[in-house]
C-alpha atoms as a PDB file:
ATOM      1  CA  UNK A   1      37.175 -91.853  -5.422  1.00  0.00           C
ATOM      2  CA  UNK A   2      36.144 -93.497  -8.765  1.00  0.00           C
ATOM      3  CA  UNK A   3      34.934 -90.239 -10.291  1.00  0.00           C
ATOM      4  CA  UNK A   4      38.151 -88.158  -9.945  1.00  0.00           C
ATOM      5  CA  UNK A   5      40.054 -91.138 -11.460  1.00  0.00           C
ATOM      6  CA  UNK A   6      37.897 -91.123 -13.779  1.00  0.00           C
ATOM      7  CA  UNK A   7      38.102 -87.870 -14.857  1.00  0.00           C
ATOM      8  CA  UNK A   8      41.932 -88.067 -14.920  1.00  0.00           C
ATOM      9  CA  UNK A   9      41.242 -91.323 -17.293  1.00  0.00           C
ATOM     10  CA  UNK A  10      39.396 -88.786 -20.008  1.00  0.00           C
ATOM     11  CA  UNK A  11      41.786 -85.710 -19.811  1.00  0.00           C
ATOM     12  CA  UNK A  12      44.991 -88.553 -20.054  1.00  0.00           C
ATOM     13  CA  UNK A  13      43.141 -89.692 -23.476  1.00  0.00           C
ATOM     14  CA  UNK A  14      42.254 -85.726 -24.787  1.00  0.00           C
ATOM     15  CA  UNK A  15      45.437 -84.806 -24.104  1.00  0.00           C
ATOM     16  CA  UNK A  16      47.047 -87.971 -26.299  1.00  0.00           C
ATOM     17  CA  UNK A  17      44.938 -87.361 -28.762  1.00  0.00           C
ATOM     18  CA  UNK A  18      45.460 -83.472 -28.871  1.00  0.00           C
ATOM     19  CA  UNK A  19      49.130 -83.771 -28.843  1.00  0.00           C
ATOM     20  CA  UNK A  20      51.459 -82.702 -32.235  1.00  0.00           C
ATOM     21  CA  UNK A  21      52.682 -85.984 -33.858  1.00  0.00           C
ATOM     22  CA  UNK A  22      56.024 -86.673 -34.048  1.00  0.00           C
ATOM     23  CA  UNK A  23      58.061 -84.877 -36.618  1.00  0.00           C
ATOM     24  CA  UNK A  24      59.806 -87.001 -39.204  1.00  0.00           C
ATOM     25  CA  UNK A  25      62.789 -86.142 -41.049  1.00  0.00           C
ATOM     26  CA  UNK A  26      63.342 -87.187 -44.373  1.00  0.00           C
ATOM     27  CA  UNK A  27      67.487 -87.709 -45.736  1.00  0.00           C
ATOM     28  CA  UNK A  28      68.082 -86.601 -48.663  1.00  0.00           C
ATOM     29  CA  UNK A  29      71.399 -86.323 -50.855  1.00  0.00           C
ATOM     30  CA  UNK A  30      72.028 -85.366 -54.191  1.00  0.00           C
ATOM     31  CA  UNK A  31      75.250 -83.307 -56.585  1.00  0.00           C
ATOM     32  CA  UNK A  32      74.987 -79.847 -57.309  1.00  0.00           C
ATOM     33  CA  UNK A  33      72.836 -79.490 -60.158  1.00  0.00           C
ATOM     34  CA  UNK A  34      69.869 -81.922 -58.560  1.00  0.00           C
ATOM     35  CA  UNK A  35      69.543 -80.673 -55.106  1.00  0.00           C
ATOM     36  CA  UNK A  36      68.144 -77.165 -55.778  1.00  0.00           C
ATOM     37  CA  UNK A  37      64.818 -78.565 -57.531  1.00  0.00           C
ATOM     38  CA  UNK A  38      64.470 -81.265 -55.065  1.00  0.00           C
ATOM     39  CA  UNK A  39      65.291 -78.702 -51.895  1.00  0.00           C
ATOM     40  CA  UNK A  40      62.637 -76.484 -53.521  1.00  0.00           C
ATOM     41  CA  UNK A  41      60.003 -79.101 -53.345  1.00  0.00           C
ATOM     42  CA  UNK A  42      60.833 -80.567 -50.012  1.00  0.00           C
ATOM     43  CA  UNK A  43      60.263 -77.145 -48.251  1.00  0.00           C
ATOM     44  CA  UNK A  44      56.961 -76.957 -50.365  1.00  0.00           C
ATOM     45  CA  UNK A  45      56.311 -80.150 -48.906  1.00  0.00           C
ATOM     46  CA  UNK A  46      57.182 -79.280 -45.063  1.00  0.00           C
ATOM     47  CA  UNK A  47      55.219 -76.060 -45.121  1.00  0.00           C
ATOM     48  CA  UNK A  48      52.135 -78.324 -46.122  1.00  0.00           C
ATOM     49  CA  UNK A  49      52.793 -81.269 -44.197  1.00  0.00           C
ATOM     50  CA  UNK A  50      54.175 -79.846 -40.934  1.00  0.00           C
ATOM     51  CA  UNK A  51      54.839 -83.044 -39.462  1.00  0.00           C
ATOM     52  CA  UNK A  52      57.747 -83.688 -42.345  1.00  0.00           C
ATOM     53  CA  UNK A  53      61.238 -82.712 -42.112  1.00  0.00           C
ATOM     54  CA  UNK A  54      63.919 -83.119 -44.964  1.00  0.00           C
ATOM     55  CA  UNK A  55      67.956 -82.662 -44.433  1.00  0.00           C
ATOM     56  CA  UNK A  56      69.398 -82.104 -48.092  1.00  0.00           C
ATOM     57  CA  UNK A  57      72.820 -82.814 -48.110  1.00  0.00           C
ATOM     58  CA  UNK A  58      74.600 -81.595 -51.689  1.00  0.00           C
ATOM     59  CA  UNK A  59      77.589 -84.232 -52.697  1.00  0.00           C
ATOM     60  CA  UNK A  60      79.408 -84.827 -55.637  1.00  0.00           C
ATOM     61  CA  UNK A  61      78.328 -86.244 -58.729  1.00  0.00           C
ATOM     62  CA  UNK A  62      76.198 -89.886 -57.997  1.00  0.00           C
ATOM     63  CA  UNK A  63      77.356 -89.976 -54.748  1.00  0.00           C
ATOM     64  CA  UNK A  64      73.657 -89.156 -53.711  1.00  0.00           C
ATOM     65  CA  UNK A  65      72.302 -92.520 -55.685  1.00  0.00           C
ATOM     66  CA  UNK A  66      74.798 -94.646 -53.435  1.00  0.00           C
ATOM     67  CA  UNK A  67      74.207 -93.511 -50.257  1.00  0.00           C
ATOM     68  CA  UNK A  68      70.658 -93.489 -50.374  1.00  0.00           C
ATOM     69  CA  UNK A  69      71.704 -97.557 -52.457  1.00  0.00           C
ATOM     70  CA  UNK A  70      73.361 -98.293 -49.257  1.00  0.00           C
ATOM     71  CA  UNK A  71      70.648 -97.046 -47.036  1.00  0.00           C
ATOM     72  CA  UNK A  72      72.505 -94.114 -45.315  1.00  0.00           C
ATOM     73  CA  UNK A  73      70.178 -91.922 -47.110  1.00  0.00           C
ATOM     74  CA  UNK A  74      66.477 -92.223 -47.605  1.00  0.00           C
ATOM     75  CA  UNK A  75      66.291 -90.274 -51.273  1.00  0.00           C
ATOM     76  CA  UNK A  76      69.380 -90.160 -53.482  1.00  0.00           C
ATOM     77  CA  UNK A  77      68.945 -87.754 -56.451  1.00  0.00           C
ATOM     78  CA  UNK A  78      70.966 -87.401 -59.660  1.00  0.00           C
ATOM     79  CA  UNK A  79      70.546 -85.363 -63.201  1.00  0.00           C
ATOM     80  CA  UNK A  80      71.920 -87.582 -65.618  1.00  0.00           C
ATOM     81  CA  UNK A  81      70.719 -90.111 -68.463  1.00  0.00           C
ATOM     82  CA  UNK A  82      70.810 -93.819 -68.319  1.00  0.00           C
ATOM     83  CA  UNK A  83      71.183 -93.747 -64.896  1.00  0.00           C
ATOM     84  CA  UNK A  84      68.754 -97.344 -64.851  1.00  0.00           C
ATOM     85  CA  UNK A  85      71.759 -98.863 -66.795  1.00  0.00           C
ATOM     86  CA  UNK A  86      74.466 -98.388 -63.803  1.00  0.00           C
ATOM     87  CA  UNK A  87      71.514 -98.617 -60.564  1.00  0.00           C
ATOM     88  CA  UNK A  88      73.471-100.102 -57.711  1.00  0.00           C
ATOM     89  CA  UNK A  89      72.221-103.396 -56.509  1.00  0.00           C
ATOM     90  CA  UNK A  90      68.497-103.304 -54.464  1.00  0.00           C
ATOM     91  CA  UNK A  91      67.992 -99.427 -56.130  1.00  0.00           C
ATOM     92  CA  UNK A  92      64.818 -98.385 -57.207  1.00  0.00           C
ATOM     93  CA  UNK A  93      64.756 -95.247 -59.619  1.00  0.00           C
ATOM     94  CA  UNK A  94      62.395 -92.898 -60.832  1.00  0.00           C
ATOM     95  CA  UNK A  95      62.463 -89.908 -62.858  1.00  0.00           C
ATOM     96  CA  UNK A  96      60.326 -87.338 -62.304  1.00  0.00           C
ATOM     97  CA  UNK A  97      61.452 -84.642 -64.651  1.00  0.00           C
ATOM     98  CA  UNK A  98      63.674 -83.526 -67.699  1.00  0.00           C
ATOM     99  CA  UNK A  99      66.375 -81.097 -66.926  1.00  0.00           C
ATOM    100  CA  UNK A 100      67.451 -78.601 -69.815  1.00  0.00           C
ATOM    101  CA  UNK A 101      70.689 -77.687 -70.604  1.00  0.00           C
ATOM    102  CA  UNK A 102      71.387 -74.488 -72.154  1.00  0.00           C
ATOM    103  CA  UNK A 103      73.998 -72.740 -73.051  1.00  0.00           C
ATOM    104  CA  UNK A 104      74.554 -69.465 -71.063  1.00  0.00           C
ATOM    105  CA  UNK A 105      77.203 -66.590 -72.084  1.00  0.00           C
ATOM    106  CA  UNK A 106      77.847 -62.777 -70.573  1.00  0.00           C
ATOM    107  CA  UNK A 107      74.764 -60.499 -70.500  1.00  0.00           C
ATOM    108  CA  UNK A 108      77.119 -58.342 -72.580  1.00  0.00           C
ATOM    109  CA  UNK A 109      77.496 -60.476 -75.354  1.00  0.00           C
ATOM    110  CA  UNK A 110      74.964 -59.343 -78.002  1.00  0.00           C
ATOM    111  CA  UNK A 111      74.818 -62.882 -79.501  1.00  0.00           C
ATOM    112  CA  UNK A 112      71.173 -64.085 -79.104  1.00  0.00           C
ATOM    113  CA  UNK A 113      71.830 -67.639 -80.023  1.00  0.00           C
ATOM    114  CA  UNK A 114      74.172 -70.201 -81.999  1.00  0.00           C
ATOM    115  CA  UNK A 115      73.128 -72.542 -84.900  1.00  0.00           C
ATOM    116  CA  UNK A 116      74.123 -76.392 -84.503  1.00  0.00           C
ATOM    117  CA  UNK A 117      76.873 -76.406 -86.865  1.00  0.00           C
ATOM    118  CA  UNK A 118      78.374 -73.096 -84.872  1.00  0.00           C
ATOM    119  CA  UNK A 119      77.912 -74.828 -81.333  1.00  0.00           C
ATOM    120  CA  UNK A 120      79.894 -77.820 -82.865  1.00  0.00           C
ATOM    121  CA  UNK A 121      82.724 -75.935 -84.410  1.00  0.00           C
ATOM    122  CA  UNK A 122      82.845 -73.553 -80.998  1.00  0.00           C
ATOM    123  CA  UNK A 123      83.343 -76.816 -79.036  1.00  0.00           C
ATOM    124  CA  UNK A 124      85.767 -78.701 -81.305  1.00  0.00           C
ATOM    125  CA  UNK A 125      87.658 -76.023 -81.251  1.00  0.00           C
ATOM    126  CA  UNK A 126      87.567 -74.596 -85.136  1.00  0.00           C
ATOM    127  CA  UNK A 127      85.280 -71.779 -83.740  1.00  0.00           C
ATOM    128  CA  UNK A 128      87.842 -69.488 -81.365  1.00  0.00           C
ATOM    129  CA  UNK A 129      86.193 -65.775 -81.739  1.00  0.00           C
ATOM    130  CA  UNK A 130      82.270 -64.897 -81.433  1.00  0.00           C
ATOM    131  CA  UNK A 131      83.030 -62.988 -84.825  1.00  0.00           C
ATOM    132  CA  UNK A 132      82.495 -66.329 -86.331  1.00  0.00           C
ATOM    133  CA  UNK A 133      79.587 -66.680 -84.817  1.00  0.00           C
ATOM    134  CA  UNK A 134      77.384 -63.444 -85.955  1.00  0.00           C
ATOM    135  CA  UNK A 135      79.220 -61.935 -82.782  1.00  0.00           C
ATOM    136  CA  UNK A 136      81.986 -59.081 -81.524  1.00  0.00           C
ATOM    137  CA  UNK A 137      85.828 -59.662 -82.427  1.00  0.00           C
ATOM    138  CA  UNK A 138      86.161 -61.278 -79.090  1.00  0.00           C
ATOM    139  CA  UNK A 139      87.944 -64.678 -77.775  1.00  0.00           C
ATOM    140  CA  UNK A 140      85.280 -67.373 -76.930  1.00  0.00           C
ATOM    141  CA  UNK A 141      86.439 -68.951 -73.497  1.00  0.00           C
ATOM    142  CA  UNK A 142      85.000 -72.169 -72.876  1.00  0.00           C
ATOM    143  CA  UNK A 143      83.656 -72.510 -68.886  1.00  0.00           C
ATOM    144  CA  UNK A 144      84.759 -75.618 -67.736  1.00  0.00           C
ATOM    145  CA  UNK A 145      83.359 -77.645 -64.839  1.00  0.00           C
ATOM    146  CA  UNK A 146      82.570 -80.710 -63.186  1.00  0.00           C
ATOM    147  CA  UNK A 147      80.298 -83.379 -65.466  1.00  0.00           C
ATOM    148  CA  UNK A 148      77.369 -81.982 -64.060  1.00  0.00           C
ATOM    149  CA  UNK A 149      76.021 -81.067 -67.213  1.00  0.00           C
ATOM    150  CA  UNK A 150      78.581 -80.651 -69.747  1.00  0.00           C
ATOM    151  CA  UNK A 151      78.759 -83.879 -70.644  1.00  0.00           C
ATOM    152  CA  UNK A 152      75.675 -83.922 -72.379  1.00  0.00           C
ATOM    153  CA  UNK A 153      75.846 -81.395 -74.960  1.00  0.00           C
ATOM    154  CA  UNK A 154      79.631 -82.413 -76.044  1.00  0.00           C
ATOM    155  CA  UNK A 155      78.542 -86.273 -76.173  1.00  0.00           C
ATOM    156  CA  UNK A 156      75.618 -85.108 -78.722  1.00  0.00           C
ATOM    157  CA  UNK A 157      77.582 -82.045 -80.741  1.00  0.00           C
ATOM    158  CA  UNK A 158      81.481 -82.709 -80.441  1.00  0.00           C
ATOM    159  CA  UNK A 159      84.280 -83.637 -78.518  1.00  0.00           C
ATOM    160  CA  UNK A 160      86.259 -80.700 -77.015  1.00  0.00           C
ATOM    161  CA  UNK A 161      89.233 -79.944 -79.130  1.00  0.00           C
ATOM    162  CA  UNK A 162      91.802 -77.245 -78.269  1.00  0.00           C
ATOM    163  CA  UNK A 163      89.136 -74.774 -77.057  1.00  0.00           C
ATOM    164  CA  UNK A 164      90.339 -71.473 -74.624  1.00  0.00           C
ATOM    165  CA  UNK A 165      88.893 -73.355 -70.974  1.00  0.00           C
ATOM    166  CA  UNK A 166      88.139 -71.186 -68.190  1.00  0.00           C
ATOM    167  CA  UNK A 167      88.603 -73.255 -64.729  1.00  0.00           C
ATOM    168  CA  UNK A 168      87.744 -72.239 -61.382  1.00  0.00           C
ATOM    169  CA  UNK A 169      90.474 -72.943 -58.640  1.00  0.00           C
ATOM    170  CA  UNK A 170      89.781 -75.751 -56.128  1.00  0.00           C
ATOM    171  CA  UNK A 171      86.398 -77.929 -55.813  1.00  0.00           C
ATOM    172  CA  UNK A 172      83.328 -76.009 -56.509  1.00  0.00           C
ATOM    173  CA  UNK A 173      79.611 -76.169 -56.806  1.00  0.00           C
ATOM    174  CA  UNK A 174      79.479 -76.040 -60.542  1.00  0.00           C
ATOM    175  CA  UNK A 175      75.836 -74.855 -60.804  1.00  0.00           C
ATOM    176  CA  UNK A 176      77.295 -71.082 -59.126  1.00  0.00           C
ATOM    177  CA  UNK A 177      80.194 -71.222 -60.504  1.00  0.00           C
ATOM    178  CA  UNK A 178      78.942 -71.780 -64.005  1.00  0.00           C
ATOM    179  CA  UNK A 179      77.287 -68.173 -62.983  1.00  0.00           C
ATOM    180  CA  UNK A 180      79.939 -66.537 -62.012  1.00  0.00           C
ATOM    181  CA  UNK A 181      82.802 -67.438 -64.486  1.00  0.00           C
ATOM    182  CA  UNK A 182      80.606 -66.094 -66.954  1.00  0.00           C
ATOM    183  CA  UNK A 183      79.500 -62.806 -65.326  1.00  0.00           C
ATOM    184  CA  UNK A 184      83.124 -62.276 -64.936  1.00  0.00           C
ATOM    185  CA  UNK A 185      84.820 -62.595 -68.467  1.00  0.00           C
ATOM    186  CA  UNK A 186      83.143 -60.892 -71.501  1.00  0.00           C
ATOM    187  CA  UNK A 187      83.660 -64.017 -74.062  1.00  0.00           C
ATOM    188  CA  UNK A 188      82.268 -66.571 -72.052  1.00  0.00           C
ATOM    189  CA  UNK A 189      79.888 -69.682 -72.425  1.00  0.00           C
ATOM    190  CA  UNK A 190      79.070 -71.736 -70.105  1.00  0.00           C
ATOM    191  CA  UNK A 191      76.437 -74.837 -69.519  1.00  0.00           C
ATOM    192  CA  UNK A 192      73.648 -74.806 -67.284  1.00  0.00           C
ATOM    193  CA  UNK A 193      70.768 -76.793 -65.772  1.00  0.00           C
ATOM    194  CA  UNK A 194      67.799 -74.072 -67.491  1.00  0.00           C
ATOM    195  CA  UNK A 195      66.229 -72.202 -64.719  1.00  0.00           C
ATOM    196  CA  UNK A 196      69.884 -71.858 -62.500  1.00  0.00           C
ATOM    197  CA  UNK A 197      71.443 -69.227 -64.489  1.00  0.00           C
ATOM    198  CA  UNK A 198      71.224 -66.351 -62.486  1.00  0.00           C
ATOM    199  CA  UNK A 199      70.419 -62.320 -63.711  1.00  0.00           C
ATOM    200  CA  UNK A 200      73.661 -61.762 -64.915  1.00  0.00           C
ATOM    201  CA  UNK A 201      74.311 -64.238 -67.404  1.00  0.00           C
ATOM    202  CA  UNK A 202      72.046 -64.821 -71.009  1.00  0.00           C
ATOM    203  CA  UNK A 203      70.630 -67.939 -72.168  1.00  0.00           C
ATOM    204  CA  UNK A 204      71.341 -68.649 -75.919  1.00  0.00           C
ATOM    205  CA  UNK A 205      69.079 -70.326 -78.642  1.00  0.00           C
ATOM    206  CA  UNK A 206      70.048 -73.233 -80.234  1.00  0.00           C
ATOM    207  CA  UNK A 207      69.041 -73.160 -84.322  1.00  0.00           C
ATOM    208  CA  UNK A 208      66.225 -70.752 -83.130  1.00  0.00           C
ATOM    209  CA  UNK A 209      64.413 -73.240 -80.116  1.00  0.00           C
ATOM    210  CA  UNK A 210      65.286 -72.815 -76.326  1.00  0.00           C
ATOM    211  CA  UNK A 211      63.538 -75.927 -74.282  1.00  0.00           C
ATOM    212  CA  UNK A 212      60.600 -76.363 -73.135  1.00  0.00           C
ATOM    213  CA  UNK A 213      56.781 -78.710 -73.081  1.00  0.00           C
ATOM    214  CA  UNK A 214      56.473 -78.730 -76.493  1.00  0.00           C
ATOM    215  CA  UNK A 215      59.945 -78.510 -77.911  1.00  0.00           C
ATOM    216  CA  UNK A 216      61.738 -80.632 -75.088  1.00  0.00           C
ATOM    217  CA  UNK A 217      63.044 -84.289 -77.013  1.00  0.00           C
ATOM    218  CA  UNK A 218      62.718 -82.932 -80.697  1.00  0.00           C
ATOM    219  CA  UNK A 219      63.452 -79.845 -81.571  1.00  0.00           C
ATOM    220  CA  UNK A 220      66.099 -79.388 -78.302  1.00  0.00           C
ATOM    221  CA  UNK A 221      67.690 -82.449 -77.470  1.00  0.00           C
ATOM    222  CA  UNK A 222      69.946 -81.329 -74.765  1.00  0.00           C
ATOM    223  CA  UNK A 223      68.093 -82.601 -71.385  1.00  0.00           C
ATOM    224  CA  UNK A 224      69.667 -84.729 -68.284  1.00  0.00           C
ATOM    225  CA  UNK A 225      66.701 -86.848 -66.578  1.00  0.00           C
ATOM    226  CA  UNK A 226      65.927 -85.998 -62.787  1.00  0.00           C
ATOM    227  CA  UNK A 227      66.269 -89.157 -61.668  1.00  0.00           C
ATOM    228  CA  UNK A 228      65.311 -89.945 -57.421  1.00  0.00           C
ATOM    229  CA  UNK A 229      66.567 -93.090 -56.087  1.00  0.00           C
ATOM    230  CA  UNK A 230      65.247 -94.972 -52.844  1.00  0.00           C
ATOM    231  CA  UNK A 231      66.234 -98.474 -51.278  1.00  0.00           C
ATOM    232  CA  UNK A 232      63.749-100.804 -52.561  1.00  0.00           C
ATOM    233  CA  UNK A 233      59.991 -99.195 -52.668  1.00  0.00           C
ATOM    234  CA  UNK A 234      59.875 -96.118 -51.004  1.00  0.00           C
ATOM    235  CA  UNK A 235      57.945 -96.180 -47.304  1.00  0.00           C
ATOM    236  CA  UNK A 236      56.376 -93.779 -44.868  1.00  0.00           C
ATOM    237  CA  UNK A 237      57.029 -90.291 -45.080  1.00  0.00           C
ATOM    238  CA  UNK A 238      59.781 -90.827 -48.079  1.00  0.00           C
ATOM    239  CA  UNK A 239      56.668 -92.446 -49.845  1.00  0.00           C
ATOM    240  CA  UNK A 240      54.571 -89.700 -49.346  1.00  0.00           C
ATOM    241  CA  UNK A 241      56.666 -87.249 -50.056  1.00  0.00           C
ATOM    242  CA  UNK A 242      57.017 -88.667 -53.368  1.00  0.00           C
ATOM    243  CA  UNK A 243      53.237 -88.669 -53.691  1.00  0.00           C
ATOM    244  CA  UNK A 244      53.384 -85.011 -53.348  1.00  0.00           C
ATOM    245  CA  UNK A 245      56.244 -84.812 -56.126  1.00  0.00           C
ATOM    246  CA  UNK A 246      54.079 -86.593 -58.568  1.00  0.00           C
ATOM    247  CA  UNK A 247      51.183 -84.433 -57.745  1.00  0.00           C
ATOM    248  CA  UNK A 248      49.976 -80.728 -59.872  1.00  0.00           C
ATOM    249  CA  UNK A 249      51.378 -78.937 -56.698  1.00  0.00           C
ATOM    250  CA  UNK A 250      54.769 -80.650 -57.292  1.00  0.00           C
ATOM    251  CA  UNK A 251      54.481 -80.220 -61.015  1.00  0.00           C
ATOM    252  CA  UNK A 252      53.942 -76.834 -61.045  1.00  0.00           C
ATOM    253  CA  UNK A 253      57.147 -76.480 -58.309  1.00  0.00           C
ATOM    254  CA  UNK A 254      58.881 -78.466 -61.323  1.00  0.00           C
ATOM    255  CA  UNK A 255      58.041 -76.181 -64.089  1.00  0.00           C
ATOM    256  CA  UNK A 256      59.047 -72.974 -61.946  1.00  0.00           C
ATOM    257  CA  UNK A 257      62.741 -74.147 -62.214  1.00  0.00           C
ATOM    258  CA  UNK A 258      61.958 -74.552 -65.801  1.00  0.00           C
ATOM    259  CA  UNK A 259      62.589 -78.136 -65.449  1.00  0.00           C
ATOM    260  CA  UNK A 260      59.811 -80.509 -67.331  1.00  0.00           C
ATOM    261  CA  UNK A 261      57.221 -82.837 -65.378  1.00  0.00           C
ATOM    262  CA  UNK A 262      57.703 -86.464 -66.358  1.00  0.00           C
ATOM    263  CA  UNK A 263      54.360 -86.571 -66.318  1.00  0.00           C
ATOM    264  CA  UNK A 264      54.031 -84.012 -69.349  1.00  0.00           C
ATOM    265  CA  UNK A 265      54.014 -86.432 -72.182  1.00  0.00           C
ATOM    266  CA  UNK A 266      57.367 -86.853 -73.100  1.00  0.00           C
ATOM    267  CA  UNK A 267      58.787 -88.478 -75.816  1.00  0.00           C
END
């Protein structure tokens, strides 16, 4: 009788140690312009690592930062700049990457890019019709939408002044929106996160540079940081993940959205 308990003793431990392990799910939350970069990476992630799971939840503005503060999320994510300034209480932050902004206008418009001093009169208002600006005799209309991004560029160039604003009805993700506001109406510009402007829309030069390694901080100044937020140090699978962010595989992810690695050596 020993033997045959025995045996059952041996297949009991093959089978334990044979068995999947538990799959782990990772919360994360983030506003519209963050979460497609850091959804991106966590699939990456999942189809490596098949024991990881992540649940992206998109939210408004720093929403993301608090909840994952406050411990109902496990990654909160944010593009914005001085976020270290305003971390809630117990917050840890890193940034892992430089988002662009760019300016974005109807595929139409054969305007190839603005000068400074144009971008500034265009958003104080002085600049009304793309004639002004080496374009067609046609209206400028300004795309307005949430402070995901167009914050940034106004805070460096001008405040808005009476400017033609194009506004979407109702709440909206801004990031799709941006898209399609200017795909629909001829004079356009909008403000994007580079790398979420979709085929129908044209990026625009700005005094000749668009962003990127080696231009990113000094020649184009207009960048948001990708900042991911944790409760304390990160743990576990939240840690790991992270690991896998930092890593050439989650650089390279990083630079397909045309966003820049932190790790690049910014200035």
């Amino acid at each position: 009788m020993k033997r045959p308990l025995a045996a059952a003793v041996i297949m009991l431990t093959a089978l334990i140690a044979w068995a999947p392990a538990a799959e782990s799910k990772v919360t994360i939350a983030g506003d519209p312009c963050s979460v497609p970069l850091i959804a991106k990476l966590a699939k990456a992630y999942s189809d490596k690592n098949r024991t990881f799971s992540a649940e992206v939840t998109t939210l408004s503005c720093t929403l993301g930062v608090y909840k994952a503060a406050d411990g109902e999320a496990d990654i909160g994510v944010s593009t914005q700049n001085g976020l270290d300034e305003n971390l809630p209480k117990g917050a840890v932050n890193r940034v892992i990457a430089r988002s662009p902004i760019v300016l974005v206008v109807n595929r139409d418009n054969p305007v190839e890019g603005v000068t400074y001093e144009e971008l500034k009169g265009i958003f104080s208002g002085k600049i009304k019709n793309w004639k002004e600006a080496g374009g067609p005799d046609l209206r400028i209309e300004n795309v307005m939408l949430a402070p995901c991004v167009r914050h940034t560029m106004g805070k460096q160039v001008a405040l808005y002044g009476e400017i033609d604003r194009l506004l979407p009805e109702g709440k909206v993700n801004p990031v799709e929106h941006t898209n399609r506001l200017v795909m629909e109406n001829a004079g356009a510009i909008g403000q994007q996160i580079y790398g979420y402007e979709s085929e129908g829309v044209k990026v625009l030069k700005i005094d000749g540079v668009l962003p990127d390694e080696s231009t990113i901080g000094t020649e184009y100044t207009f960048y948001q940081d990708f900042n991911i937020v944790t409760r304390g140090e990160p743990a576990g699978e939240a840690r790991e993940f992270m690991d896998f962010i930092g890593s050439d595989e989650g650089s390279r992810i990083i630079r397909s959205l045309r966003h820049i690695p932190a790790r690049a050596g910014l200035r």
